[in-house]
C-alpha atoms as a PDB file:
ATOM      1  CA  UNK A   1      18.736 141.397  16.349  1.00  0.00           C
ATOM      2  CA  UNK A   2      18.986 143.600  19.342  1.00  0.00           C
ATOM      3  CA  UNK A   3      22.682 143.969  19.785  1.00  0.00           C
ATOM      4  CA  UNK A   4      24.050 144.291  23.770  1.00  0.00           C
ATOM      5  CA  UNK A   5      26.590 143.625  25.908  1.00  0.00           C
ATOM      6  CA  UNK A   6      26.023 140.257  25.977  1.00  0.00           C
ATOM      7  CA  UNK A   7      26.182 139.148  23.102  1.00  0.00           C
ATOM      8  CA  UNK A   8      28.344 141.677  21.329  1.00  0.00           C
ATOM      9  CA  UNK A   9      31.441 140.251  19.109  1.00  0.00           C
ATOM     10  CA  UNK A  10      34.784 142.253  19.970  1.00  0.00           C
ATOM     11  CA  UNK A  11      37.996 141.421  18.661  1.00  0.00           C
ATOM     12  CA  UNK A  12      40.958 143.168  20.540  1.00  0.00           C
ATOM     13  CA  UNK A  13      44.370 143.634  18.863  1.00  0.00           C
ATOM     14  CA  UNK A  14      47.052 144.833  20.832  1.00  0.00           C
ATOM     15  CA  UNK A  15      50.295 143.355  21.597  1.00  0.00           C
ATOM     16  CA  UNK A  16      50.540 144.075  24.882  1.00  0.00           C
ATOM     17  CA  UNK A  17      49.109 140.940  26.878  1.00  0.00           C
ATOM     18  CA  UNK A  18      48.683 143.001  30.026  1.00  0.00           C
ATOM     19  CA  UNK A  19      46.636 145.493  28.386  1.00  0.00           C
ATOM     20  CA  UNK A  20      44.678 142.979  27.038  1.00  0.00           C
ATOM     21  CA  UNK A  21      43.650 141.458  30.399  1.00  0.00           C
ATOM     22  CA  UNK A  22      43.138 144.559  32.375  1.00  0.00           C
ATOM     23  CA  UNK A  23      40.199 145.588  29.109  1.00  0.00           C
ATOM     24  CA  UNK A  24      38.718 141.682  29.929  1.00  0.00           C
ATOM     25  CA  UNK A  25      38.362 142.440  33.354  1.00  0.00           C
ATOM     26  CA  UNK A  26      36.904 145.750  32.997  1.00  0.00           C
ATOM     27  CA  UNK A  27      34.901 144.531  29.898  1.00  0.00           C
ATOM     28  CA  UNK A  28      33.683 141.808  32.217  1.00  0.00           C
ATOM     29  CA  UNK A  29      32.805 143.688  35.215  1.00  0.00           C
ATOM     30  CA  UNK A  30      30.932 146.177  33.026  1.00  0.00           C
ATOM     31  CA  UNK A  31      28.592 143.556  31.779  1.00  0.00           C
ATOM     32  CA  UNK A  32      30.046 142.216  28.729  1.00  0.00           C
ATOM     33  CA  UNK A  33      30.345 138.477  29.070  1.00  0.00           C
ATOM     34  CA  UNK A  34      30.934 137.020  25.550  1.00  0.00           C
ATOM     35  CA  UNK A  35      34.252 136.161  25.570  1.00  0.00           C
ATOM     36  CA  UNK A  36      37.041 138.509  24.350  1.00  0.00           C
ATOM     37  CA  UNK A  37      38.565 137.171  20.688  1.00  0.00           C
ATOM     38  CA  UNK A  38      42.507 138.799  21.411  1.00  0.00           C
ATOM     39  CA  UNK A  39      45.337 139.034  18.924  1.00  0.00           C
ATOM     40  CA  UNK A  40      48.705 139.735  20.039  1.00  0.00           C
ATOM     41  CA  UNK A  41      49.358 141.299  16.529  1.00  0.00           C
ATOM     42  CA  UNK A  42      48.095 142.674  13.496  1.00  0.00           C
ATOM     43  CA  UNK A  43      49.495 139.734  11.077  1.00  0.00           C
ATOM     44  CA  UNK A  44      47.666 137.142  13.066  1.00  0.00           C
ATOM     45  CA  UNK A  45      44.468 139.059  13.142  1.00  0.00           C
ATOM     46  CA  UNK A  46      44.930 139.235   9.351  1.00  0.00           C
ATOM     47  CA  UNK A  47      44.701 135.362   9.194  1.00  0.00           C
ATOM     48  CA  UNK A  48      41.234 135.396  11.397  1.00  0.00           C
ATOM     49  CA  UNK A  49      39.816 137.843   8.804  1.00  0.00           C
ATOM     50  CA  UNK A  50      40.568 135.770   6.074  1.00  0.00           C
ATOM     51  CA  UNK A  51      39.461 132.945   8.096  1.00  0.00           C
ATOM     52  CA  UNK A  52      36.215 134.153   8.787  1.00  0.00           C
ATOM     53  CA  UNK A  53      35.769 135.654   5.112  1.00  0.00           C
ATOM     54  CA  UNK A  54      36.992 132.199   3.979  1.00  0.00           C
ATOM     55  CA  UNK A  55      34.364 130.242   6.050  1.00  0.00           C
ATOM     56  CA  UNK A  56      31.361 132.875   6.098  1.00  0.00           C
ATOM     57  CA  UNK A  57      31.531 132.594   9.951  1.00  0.00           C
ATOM     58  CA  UNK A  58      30.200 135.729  11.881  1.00  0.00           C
ATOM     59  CA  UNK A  59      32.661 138.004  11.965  1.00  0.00           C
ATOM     60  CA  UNK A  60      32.876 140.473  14.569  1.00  0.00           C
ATOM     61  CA  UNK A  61      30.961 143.699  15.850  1.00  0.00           C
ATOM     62  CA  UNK A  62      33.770 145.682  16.504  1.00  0.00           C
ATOM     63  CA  UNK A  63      37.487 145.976  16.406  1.00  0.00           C
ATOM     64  CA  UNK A  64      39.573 147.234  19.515  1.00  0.00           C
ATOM     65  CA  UNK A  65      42.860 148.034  17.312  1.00  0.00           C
ATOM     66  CA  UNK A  66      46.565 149.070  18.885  1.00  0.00           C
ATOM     67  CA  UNK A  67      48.075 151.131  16.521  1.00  0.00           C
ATOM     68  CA  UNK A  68      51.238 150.336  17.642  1.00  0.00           C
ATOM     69  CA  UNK A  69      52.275 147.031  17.569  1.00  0.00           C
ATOM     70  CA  UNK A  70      55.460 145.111  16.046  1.00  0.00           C
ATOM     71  CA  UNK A  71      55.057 143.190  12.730  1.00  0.00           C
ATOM     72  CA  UNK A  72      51.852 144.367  11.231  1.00  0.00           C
ATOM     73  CA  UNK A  73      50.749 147.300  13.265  1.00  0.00           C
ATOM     74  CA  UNK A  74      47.629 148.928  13.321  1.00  0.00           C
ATOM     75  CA  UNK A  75      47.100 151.602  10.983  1.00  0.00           C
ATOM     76  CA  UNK A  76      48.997 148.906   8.132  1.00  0.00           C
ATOM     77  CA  UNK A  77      45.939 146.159   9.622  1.00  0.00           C
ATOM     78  CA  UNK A  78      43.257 149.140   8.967  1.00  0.00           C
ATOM     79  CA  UNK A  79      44.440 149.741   5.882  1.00  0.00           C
ATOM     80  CA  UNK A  80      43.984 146.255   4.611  1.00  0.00           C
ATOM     81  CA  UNK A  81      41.033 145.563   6.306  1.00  0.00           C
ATOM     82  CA  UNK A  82      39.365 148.634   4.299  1.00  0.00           C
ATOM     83  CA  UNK A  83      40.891 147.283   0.939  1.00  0.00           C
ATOM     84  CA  UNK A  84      38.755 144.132   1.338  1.00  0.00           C
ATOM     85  CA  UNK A  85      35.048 144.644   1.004  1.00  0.00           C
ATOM     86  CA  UNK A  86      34.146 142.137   3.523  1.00  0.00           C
ATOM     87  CA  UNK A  87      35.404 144.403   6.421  1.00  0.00           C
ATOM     88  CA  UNK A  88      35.684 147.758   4.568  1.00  0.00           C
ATOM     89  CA  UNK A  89      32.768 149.368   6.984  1.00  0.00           C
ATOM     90  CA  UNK A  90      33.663 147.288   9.721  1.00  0.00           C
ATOM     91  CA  UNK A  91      33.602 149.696  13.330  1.00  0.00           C
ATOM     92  CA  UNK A  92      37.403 150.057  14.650  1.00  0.00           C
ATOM     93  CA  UNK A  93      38.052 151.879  18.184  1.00  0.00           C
ATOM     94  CA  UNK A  94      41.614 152.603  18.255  1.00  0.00           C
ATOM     95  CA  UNK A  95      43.515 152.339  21.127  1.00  0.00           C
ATOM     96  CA  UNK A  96      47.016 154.277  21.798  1.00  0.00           C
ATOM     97  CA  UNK A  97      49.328 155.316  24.633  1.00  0.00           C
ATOM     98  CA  UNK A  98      50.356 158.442  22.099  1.00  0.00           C
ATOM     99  CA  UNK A  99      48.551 161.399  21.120  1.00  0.00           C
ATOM    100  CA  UNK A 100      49.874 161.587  17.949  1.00  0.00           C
ATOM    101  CA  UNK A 101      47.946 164.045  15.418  1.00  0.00           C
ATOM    102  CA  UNK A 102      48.975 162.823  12.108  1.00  0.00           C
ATOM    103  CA  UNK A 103      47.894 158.895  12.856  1.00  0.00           C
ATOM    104  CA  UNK A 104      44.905 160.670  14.276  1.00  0.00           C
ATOM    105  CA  UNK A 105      44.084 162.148  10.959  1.00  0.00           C
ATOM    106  CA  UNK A 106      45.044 159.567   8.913  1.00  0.00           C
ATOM    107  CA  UNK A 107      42.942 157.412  10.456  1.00  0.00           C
ATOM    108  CA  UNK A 108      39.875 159.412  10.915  1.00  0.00           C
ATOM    109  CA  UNK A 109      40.280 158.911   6.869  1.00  0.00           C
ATOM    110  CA  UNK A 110      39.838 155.163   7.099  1.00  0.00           C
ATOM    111  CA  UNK A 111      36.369 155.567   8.494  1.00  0.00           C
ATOM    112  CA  UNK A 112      37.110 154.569  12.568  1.00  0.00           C
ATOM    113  CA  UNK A 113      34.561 154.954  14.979  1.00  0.00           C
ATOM    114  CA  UNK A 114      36.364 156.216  17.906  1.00  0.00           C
ATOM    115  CA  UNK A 115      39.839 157.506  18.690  1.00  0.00           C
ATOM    116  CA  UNK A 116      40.618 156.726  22.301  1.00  0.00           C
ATOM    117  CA  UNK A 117      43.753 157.048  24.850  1.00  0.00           C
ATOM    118  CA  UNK A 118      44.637 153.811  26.459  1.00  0.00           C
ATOM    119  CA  UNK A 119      43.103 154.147  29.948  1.00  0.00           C
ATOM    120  CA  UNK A 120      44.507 151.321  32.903  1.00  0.00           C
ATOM    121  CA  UNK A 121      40.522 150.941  33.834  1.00  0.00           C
ATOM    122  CA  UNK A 122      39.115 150.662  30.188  1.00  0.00           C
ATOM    123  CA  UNK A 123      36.438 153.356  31.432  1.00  0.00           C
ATOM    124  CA  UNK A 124      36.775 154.927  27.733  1.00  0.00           C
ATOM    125  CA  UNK A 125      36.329 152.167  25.940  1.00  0.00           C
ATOM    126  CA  UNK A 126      33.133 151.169  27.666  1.00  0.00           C
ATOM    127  CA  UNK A 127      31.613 154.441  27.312  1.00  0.00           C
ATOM    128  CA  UNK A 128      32.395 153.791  23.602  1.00  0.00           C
ATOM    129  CA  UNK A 129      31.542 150.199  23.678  1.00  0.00           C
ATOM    130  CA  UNK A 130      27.889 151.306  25.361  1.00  0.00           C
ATOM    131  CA  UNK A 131      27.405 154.034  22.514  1.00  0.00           C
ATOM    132  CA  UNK A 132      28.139 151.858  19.549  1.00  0.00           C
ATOM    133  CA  UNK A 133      25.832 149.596  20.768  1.00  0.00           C
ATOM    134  CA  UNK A 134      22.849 152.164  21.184  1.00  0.00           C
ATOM    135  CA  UNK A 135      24.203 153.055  17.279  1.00  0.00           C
ATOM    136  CA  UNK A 136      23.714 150.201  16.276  1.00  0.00           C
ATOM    137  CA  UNK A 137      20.193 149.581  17.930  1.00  0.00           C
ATOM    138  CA  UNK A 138      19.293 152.726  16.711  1.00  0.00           C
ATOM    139  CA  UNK A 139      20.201 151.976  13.177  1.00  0.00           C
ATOM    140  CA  UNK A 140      18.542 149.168  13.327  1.00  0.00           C
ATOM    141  CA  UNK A 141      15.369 149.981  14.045  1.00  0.00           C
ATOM    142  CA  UNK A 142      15.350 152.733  11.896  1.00  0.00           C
ATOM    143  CA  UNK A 143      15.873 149.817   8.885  1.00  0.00           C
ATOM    144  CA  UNK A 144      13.013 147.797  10.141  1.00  0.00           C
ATOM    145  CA  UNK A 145      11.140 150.705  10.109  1.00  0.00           C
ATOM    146  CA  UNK A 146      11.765 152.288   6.874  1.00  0.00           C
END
Protein backbone atom coordinates (compact mmCIF):
# COMPACT_ATOMS: atom_id res chain seq x y z
CA UNK A 1 0.00 0.00 0.00
CA UNK A 2 1.19 3.37 -1.05
CA UNK A 3 1.36 5.23 2.19
CA UNK A 4 0.43 9.35 2.02
CA UNK A 5 -0.88 11.98 3.69
CA UNK A 6 -4.10 10.87 3.48
CA UNK A 7 -4.29 8.07 4.76
CA UNK A 8 -1.37 8.02 7.14
CA UNK A 9 -2.10 6.79 10.95
CA UNK A 10 -0.49 9.36 13.55
CA UNK A 11 -0.93 9.14 17.08
CA UNK A 12 0.12 12.40 19.00
CA UNK A 13 1.03 12.30 22.72
CA UNK A 14 1.54 15.37 24.39
CA UNK A 15 -0.14 16.82 27.28
CA UNK A 16 -0.46 20.02 26.28
CA UNK A 17 -4.03 20.36 24.55
CA UNK A 18 -3.02 23.58 22.83
CA UNK A 19 -0.12 22.09 21.26
CA UNK A 20 -2.08 19.46 20.17
CA UNK A 21 -4.53 21.61 18.18
CA UNK A 22 -2.17 24.06 16.69
CA UNK A 23 -0.16 20.39 15.01
CA UNK A 24 -4.11 19.45 13.73
CA UNK A 25 -4.43 22.56 12.11
CA UNK A 26 -1.15 22.66 10.55
CA UNK A 27 -1.34 18.83 9.91
CA UNK A 28 -4.62 19.65 8.23
CA UNK A 29 -3.73 22.52 6.16
CA UNK A 30 -0.67 20.61 4.95
CA UNK A 31 -2.76 17.89 3.48
CA UNK A 32 -3.13 15.35 6.04
CA UNK A 33 -6.80 14.69 6.58
CA UNK A 34 -7.12 11.37 8.52
CA UNK A 35 -7.99 12.36 11.68
CA UNK A 36 -5.42 12.99 14.47
CA UNK A 37 -5.60 9.92 17.32
CA UNK A 38 -4.32 12.48 20.57
CA UNK A 39 -3.38 11.39 24.06
CA UNK A 40 -3.09 13.82 26.72
CA UNK A 41 -0.55 11.40 28.41
CA UNK A 42 1.70 8.65 28.18
CA UNK A 43 -0.38 6.18 30.63
CA UNK A 44 -3.43 6.53 28.49
CA UNK A 45 -1.59 5.97 25.29
CA UNK A 46 -0.28 2.83 27.05
CA UNK A 47 -3.91 1.50 27.28
CA UNK A 48 -4.51 2.18 23.27
CA UNK A 49 -1.37 0.07 22.63
CA UNK A 50 -2.52 -2.66 24.50
CA UNK A 51 -5.82 -2.09 23.04
CA UNK A 52 -4.83 -2.33 19.66
CA UNK A 53 -2.28 -5.32 20.39
CA UNK A 54 -5.24 -6.86 22.28
CA UNK A 55 -7.70 -6.56 19.30
CA UNK A 56 -5.17 -6.86 16.23
CA UNK A 57 -6.61 -3.47 15.05
CA UNK A 58 -4.19 -1.36 12.81
CA UNK A 59 -2.08 0.28 14.84
CA UNK A 60 -0.52 3.37 13.87
CA UNK A 61 2.19 4.72 11.31
CA UNK A 62 3.84 6.90 13.49
CA UNK A 63 4.10 8.27 16.95
CA UNK A 64 4.33 12.15 17.66
CA UNK A 65 5.72 11.64 21.42
CA UNK A 66 6.18 14.69 24.20
CA UNK A 67 8.84 13.75 26.24
CA UNK A 68 7.70 15.67 28.86
CA UNK A 69 4.56 15.04 30.18
CA UNK A 70 3.15 14.32 33.88
CA UNK A 71 2.33 10.69 34.87
CA UNK A 72 3.95 8.52 32.30
CA UNK A 73 6.14 10.75 30.26
CA UNK A 74 7.72 10.12 27.18
CA UNK A 75 10.98 8.63 27.25
CA UNK A 76 9.26 6.03 30.29
CA UNK A 77 6.23 5.43 27.20
CA UNK A 78 9.30 4.72 24.64
CA UNK A 79 10.79 2.60 26.77
CA UNK A 80 7.86 0.31 27.15
CA UNK A 81 6.73 0.52 23.87
CA UNK A 82 10.29 -0.99 22.72
CA UNK A 83 10.00 -3.78 25.47
CA UNK A 84 6.90 -5.12 23.66
CA UNK A 85 7.54 -6.63 20.28
CA UNK A 86 4.40 -5.46 18.80
CA UNK A 87 5.66 -1.78 18.71
CA UNK A 88 9.42 -2.35 19.29
CA UNK A 89 10.26 -0.83 15.57
CA UNK A 90 7.43 1.32 15.64
CA UNK A 91 8.63 5.18 14.06
CA UNK A 92 8.52 7.86 17.09
CA UNK A 93 9.18 11.74 16.26
CA UNK A 94 9.80 13.32 19.47
CA UNK A 95 8.65 16.49 20.25
CA UNK A 96 10.25 18.93 23.07
CA UNK A 97 10.35 22.58 24.11
CA UNK A 98 14.08 21.62 25.65
CA UNK A 99 17.22 20.94 24.02
CA UNK A 100 18.34 18.67 26.36
CA UNK A 101 21.48 16.43 25.22
CA UNK A 102 21.31 13.53 27.47
CA UNK A 103 17.35 12.67 26.59
CA UNK A 104 18.65 13.33 23.13
CA UNK A 105 21.08 10.52 23.40
CA UNK A 106 19.23 8.32 25.27
CA UNK A 107 16.73 8.30 22.99
CA UNK A 108 18.54 8.15 19.77
CA UNK A 109 19.28 4.57 21.63
CA UNK A 110 15.65 3.54 21.52
CA UNK A 111 15.66 3.61 17.76
CA UNK A 112 13.46 7.20 17.10
CA UNK A 113 13.13 8.51 13.84
CA UNK A 114 13.42 12.12 14.35
CA UNK A 115 14.36 14.46 17.17
CA UNK A 116 12.51 17.72 16.70
CA UNK A 117 12.00 21.22 18.68
CA UNK A 118 8.42 22.04 19.25
CA UNK A 119 7.70 24.66 16.55
CA UNK A 120 4.09 26.98 17.10
CA UNK A 121 3.50 26.22 13.10
CA UNK A 122 4.36 22.40 13.11
CA UNK A 123 6.58 23.29 9.91
CA UNK A 124 9.20 20.59 11.38
CA UNK A 125 7.12 18.05 11.88
CA UNK A 126 5.68 18.11 8.39
CA UNK A 127 8.93 18.18 6.78
CA UNK A 128 9.43 15.00 8.88
CA UNK A 129 5.99 13.72 8.43
CA UNK A 130 6.58 14.18 4.32
CA UNK A 131 10.05 12.27 4.61
CA UNK A 132 8.87 9.29 6.56
CA UNK A 133 6.38 8.87 4.21
CA UNK A 134 8.74 8.88 1.03
CA UNK A 135 10.75 6.18 3.58
CA UNK A 136 8.34 4.30 3.77
CA UNK A 137 7.30 4.28 -0.03
CA UNK A 138 10.68 3.78 -0.75
CA UNK A 139 11.02 0.77 1.43
CA UNK A 140 8.32 -0.51 0.11
CA UNK A 141 8.92 -0.81 -3.17
CA UNK A 142 12.20 -1.93 -2.71
CA UNK A 143 10.33 -5.24 -0.86
CA UNK A 144 8.06 -5.76 -3.76
CA UNK A 145 10.86 -5.64 -5.78
CA UNK A 146 13.34 -7.82 -4.21
Amino acid sequence: MNLTRENLRIVLVDDDKNDGELLRIALVKAGFTRPLTHFTNGGIALEYFKYIKATDSSPPHIILLDINMPLVDGVNLLHRLREASSFRDMPVIVLTGSDNVAKRHELAHLGIFRFLKKLSDGSNVISALNDFIGLYNHQDAASLAA
